[in-house]
C-alpha atoms as a PDB file:
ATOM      1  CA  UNK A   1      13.167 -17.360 -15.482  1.00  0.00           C
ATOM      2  CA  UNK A   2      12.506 -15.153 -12.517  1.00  0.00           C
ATOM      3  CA  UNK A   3       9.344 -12.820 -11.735  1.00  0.00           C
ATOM      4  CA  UNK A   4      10.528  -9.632  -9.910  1.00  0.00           C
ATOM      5  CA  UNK A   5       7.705  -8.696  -7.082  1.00  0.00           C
ATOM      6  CA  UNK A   6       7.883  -5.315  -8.442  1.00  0.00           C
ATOM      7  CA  UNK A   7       8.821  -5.461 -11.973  1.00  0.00           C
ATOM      8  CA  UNK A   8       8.913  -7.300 -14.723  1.00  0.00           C
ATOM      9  CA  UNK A   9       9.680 -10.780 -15.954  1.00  0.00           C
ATOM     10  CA  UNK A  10      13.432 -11.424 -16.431  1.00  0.00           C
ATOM     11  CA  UNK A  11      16.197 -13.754 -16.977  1.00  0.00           C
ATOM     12  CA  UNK A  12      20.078 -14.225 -15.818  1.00  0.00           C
ATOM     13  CA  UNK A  13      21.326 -11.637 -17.885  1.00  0.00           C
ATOM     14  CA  UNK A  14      18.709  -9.021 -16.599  1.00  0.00           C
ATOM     15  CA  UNK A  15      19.071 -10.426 -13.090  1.00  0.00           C
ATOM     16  CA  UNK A  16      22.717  -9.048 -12.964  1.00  0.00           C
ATOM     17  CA  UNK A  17      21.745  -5.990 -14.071  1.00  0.00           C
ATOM     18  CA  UNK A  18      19.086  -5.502 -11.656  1.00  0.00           C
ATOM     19  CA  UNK A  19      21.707  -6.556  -9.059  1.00  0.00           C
ATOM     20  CA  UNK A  20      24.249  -3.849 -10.584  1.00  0.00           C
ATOM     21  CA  UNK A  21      21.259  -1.013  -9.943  1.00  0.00           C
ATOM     22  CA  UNK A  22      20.577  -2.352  -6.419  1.00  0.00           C
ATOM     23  CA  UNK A  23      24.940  -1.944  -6.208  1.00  0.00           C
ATOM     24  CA  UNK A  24      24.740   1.426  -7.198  1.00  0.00           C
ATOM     25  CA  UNK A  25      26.918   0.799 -10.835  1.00  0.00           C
ATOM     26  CA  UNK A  26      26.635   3.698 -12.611  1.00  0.00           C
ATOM     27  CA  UNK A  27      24.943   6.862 -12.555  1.00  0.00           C
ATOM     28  CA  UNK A  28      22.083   5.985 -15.012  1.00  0.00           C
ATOM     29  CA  UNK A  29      21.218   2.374 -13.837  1.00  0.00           C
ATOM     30  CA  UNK A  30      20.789   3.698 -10.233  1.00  0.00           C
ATOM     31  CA  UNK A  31      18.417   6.616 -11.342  1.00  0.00           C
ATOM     32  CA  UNK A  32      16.178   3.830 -13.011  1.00  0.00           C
ATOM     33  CA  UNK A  33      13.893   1.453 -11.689  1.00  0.00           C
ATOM     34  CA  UNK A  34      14.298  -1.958  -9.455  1.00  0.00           C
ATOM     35  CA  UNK A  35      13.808  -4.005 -12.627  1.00  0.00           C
ATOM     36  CA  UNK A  36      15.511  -4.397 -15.468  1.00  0.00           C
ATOM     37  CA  UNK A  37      14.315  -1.705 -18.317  1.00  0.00           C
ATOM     38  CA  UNK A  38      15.482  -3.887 -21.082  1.00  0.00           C
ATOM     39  CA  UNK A  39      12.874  -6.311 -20.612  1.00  0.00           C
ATOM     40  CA  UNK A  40      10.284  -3.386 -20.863  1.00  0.00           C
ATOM     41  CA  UNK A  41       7.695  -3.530 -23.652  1.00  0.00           C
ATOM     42  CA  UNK A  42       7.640  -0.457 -26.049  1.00  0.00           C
ATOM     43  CA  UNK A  43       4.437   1.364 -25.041  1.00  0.00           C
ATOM     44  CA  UNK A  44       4.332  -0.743 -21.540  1.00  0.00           C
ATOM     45  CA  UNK A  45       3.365   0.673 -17.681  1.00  0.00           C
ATOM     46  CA  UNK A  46       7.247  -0.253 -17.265  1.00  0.00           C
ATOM     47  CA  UNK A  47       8.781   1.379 -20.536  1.00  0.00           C
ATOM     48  CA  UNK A  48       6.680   4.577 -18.274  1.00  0.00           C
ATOM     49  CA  UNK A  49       8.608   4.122 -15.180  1.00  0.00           C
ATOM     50  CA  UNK A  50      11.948   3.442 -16.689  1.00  0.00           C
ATOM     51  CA  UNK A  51      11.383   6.452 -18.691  1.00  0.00           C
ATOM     52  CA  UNK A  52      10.113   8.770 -15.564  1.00  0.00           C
ATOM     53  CA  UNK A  53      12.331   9.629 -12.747  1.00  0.00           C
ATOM     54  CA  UNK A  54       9.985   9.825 -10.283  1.00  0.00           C
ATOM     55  CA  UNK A  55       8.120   6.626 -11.003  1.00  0.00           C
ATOM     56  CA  UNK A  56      11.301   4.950 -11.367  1.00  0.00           C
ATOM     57  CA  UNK A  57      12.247   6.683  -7.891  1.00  0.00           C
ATOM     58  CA  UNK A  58       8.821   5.135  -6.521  1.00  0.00           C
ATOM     59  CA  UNK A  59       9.623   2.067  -7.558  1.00  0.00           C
ATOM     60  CA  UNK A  60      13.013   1.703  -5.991  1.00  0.00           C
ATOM     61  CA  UNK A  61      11.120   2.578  -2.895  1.00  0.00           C
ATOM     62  CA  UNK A  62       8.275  -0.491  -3.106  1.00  0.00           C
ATOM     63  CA  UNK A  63      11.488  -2.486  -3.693  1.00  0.00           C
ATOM     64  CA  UNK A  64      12.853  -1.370  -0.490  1.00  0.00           C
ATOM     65  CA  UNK A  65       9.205  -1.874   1.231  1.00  0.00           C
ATOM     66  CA  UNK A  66       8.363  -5.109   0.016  1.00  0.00           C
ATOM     67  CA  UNK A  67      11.541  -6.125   1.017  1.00  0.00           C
ATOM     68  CA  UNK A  68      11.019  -5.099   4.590  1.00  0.00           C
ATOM     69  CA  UNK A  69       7.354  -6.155   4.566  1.00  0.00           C
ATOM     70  CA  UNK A  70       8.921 -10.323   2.982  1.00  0.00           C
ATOM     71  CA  UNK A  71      11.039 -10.637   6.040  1.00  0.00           C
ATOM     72  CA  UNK A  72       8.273 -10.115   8.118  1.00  0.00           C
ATOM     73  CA  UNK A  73       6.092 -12.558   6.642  1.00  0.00           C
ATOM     74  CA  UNK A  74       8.986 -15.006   6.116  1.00  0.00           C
ATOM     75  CA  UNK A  75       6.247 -17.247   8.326  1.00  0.00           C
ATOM     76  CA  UNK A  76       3.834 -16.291   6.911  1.00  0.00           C
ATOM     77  CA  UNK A  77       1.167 -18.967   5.691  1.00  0.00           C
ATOM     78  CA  UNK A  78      -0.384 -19.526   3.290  1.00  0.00           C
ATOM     79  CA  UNK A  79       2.608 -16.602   1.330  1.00  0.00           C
ATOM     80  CA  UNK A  80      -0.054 -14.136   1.351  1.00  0.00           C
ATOM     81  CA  UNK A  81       2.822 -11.145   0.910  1.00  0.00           C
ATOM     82  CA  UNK A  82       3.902 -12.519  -2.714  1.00  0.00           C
ATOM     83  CA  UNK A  83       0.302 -13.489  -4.138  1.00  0.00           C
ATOM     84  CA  UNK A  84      -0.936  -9.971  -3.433  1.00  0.00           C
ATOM     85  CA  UNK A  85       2.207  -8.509  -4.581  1.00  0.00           C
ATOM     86  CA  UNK A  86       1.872 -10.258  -8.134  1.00  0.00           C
ATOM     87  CA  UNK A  87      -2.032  -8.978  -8.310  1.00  0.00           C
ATOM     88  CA  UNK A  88      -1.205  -5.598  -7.552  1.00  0.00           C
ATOM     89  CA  UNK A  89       1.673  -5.462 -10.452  1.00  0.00           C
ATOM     90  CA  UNK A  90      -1.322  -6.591 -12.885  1.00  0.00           C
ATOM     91  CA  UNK A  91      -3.162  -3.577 -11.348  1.00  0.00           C
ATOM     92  CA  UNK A  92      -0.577  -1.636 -11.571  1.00  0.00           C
ATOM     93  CA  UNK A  93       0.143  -2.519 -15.218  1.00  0.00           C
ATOM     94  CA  UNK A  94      -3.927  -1.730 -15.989  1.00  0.00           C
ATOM     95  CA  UNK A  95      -3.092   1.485 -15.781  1.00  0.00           C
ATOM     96  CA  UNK A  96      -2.766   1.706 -19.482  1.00  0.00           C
ATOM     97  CA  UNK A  97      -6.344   1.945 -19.892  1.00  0.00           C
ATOM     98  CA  UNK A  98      -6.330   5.331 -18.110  1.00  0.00           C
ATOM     99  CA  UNK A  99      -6.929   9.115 -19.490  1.00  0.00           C
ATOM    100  CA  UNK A 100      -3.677   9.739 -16.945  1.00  0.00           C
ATOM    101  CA  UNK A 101      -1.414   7.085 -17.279  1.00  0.00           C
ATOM    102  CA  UNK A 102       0.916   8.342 -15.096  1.00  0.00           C
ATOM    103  CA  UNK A 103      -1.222   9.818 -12.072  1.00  0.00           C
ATOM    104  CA  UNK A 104      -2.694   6.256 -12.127  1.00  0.00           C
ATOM    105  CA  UNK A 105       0.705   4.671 -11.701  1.00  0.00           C
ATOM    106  CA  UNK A 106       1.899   7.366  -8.678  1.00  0.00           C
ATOM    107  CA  UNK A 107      -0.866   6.876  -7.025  1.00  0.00           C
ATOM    108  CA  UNK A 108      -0.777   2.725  -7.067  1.00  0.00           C
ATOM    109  CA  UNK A 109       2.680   2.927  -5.747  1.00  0.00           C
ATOM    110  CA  UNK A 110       1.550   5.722  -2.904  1.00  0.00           C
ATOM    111  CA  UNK A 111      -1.144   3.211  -1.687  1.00  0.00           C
ATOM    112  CA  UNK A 112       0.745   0.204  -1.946  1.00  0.00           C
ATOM    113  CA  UNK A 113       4.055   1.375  -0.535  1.00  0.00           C
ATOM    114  CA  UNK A 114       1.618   2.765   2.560  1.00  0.00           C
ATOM    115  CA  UNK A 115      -0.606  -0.167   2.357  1.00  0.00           C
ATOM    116  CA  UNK A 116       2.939  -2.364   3.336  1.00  0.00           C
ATOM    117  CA  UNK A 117       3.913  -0.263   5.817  1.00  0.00           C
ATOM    118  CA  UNK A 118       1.259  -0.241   7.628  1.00  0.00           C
ATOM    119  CA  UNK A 119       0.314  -4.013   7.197  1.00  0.00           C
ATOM    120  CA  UNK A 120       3.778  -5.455   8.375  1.00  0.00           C
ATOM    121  CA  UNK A 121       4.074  -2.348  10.810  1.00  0.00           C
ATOM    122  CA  UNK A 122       7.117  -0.911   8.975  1.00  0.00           C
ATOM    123  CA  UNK A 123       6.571   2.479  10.457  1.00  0.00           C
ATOM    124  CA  UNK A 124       5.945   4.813  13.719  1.00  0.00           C
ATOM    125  CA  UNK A 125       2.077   3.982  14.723  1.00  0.00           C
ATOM    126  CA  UNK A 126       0.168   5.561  17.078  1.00  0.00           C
ATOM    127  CA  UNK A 127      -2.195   3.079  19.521  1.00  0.00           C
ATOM    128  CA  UNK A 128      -3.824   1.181  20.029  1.00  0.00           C
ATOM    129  CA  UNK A 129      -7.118   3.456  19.995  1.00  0.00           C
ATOM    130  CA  UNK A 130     -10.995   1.530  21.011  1.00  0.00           C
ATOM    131  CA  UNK A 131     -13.740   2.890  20.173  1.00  0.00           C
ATOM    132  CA  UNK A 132     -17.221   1.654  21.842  1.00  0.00           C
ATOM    133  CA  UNK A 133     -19.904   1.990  19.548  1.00  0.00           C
ATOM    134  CA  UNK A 134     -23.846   1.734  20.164  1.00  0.00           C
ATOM    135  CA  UNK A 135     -23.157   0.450  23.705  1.00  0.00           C
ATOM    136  CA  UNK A 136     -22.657  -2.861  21.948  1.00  0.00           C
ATOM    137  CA  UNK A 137     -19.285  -4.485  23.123  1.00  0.00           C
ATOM    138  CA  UNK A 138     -19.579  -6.560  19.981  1.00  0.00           C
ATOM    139  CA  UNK A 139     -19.323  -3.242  18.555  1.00  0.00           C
ATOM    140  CA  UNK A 140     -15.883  -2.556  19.999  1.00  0.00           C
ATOM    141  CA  UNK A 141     -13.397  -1.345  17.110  1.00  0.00           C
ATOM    142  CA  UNK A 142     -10.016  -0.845  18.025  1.00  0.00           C
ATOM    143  CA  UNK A 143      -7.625   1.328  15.638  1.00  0.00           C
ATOM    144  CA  UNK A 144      -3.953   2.148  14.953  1.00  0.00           C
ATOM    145  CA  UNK A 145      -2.433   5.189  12.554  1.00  0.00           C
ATOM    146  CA  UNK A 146       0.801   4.438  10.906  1.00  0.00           C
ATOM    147  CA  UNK A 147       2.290   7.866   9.765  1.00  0.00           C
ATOM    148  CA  UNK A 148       2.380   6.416   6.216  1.00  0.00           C
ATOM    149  CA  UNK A 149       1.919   8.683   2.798  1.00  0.00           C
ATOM    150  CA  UNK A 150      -1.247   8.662   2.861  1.00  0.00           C
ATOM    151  CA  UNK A 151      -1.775   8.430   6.253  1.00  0.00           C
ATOM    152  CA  UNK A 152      -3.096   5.036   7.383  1.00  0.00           C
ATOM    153  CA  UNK A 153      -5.174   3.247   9.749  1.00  0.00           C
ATOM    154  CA  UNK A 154      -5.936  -0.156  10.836  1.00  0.00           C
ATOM    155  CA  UNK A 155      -8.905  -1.081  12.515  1.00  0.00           C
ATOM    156  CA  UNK A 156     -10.113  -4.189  14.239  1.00  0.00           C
ATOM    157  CA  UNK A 157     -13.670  -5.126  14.872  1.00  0.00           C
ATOM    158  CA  UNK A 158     -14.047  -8.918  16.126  1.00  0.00           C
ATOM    159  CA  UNK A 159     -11.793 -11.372  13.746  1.00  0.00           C
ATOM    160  CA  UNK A 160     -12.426  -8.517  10.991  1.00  0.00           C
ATOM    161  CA  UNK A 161      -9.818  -6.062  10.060  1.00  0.00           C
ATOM    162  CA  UNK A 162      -9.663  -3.110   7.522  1.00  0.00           C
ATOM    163  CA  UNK A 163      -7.122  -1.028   6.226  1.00  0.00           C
ATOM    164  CA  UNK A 164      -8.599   2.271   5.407  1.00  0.00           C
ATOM    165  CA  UNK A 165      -6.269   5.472   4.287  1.00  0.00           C
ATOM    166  CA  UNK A 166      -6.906   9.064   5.089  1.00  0.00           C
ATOM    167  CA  UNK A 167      -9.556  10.926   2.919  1.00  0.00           C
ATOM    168  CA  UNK A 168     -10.659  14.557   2.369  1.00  0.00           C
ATOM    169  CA  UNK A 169     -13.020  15.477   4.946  1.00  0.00           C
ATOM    170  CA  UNK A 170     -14.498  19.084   5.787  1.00  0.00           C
ATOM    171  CA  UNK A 171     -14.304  18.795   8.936  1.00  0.00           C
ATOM    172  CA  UNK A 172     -12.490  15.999  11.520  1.00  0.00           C
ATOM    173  CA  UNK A 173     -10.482  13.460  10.392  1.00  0.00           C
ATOM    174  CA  UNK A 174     -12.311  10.689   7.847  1.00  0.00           C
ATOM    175  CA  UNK A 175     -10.196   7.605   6.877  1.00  0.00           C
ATOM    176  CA  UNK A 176     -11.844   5.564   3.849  1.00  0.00           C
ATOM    177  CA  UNK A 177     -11.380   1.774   3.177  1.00  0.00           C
ATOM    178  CA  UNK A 178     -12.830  -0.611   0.765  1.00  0.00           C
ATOM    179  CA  UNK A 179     -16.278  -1.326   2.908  1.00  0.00           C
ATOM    180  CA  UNK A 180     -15.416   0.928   5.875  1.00  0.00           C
ATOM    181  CA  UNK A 181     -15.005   4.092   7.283  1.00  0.00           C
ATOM    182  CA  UNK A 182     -14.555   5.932  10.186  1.00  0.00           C
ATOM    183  CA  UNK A 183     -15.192   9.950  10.780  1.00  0.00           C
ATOM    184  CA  UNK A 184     -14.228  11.550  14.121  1.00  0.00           C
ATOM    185  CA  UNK A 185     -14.915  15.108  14.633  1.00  0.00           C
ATOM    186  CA  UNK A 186     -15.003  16.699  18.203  1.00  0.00           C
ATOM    187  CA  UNK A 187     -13.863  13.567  20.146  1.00  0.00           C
ATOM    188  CA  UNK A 188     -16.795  11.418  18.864  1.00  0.00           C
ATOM    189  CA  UNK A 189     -16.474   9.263  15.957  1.00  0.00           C
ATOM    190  CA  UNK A 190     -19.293   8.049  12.941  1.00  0.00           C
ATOM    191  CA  UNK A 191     -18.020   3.943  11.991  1.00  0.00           C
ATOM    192  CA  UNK A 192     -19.549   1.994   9.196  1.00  0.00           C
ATOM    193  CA  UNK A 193     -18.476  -1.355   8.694  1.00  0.00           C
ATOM    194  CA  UNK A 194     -19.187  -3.519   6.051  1.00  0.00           C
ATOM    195  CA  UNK A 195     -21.274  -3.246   2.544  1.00  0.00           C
ATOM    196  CA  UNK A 196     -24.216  -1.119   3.044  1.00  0.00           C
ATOM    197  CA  UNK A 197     -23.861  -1.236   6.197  1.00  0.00           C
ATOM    198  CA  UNK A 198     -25.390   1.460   8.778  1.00  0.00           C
ATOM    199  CA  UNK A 199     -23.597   4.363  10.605  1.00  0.00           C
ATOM    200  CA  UNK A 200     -22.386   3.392  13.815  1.00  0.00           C
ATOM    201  CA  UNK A 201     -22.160   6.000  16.538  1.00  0.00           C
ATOM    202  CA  UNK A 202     -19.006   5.702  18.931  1.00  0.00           C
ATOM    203  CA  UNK A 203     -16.568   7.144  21.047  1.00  0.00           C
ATOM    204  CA  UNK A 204     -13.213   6.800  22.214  1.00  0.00           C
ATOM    205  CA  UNK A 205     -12.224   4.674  25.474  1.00  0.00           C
ATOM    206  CA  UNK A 206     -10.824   7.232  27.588  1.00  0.00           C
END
């Protein structure tokens, strides 16, 4: 048996077929999905994508990504790359249990395909950018965008980094990750970093 990184569970039979959609053998096999559809539970996350061109479309391109992003961590240790990978299919598959099934499922793929890209530098990024914050060089945060979908950043504070993606903002330019954030407007720039953390005032190194 054979888990797919980005799919479903499968066996030899199913493992040609997946290879005969990666080869492009016939018209409706390479419309569908990197995984096998006839493994796909009635009522499933998959039976969704392999039923939805665009998700299906989506999912060709995190196949294409997380291939890109494994040979990049071929070194990596411990194999970070293919733990996360399986947690974010079981994420991915949770999206049953939302009032928008499919939104929930687009939007996983958005984040993760950007998420990859910007972790194992897959794309154009723009930096390194340091901010100095509170006159504190302990303080120091240094930052590079990737010109992912969403946008991306990743910043560096110490041994500490965070991936945060571009947010709505009224003004500036506000990128949001799971305990940070950082807000520039006007050439200065509002950091927060870490769990209840307080606002950090900072500005760029010329």
């Amino acid at each position: 048996m054979k888990i797919f990184p980005f799919g479903v569970t499968a066996g030899t039979g199913a493992g040609l077929l997946l290879l005969g959609c990666w080869m492009g053998v016939g018209t409706v096999m390479a419309e569908g999905p990197s995984f096998p559809c006839g493994k796909a539970d009635v009522g499933s996350i998959e039976e969704l994508i392999c039923r939805d061109g665009g998700l299906s479309a989506l999912d060709r391109k995190m196949a294409e990504v997380y291939a890109a992003a494994s040979e990049k961590a071929v070194n990596e240790h411990p194999p970070v790359l293919k733990a996360e990978q399986r947690g974010w299919i079981r994420g991915r598959n949770d999206c049953w249990k939302s009032n928008d099934r499919r939104t929930c499922v687009e939007d996983s793929y958005r984040l993760r395909i950007a998420e990859l890209q910007a972790r194992y530098v897959l794309v154009p990024g723009t930096g390194p950018v340091t901010y100095f914050c509170e006159g504190d060089p302990r303080n120091e945060v240094i930052v590079t965008f990737f010109r992912t979908d969403p946008p991306t950043m990743i910043a560096e504070r110490g041994d500490q980094v965070s991936l945060m993606y571009l947010a709505p903002s009224g003004s500036g330019a506000k990128y949001q990750g799971r305990n940070e954030s950082l807000w520039e407007h006007h050439g200065e720039a509002v950091i927060t970093w870490g769990y209840n953390s307080r606002d950090m005032r900072c500005k760029r190194k010329p």
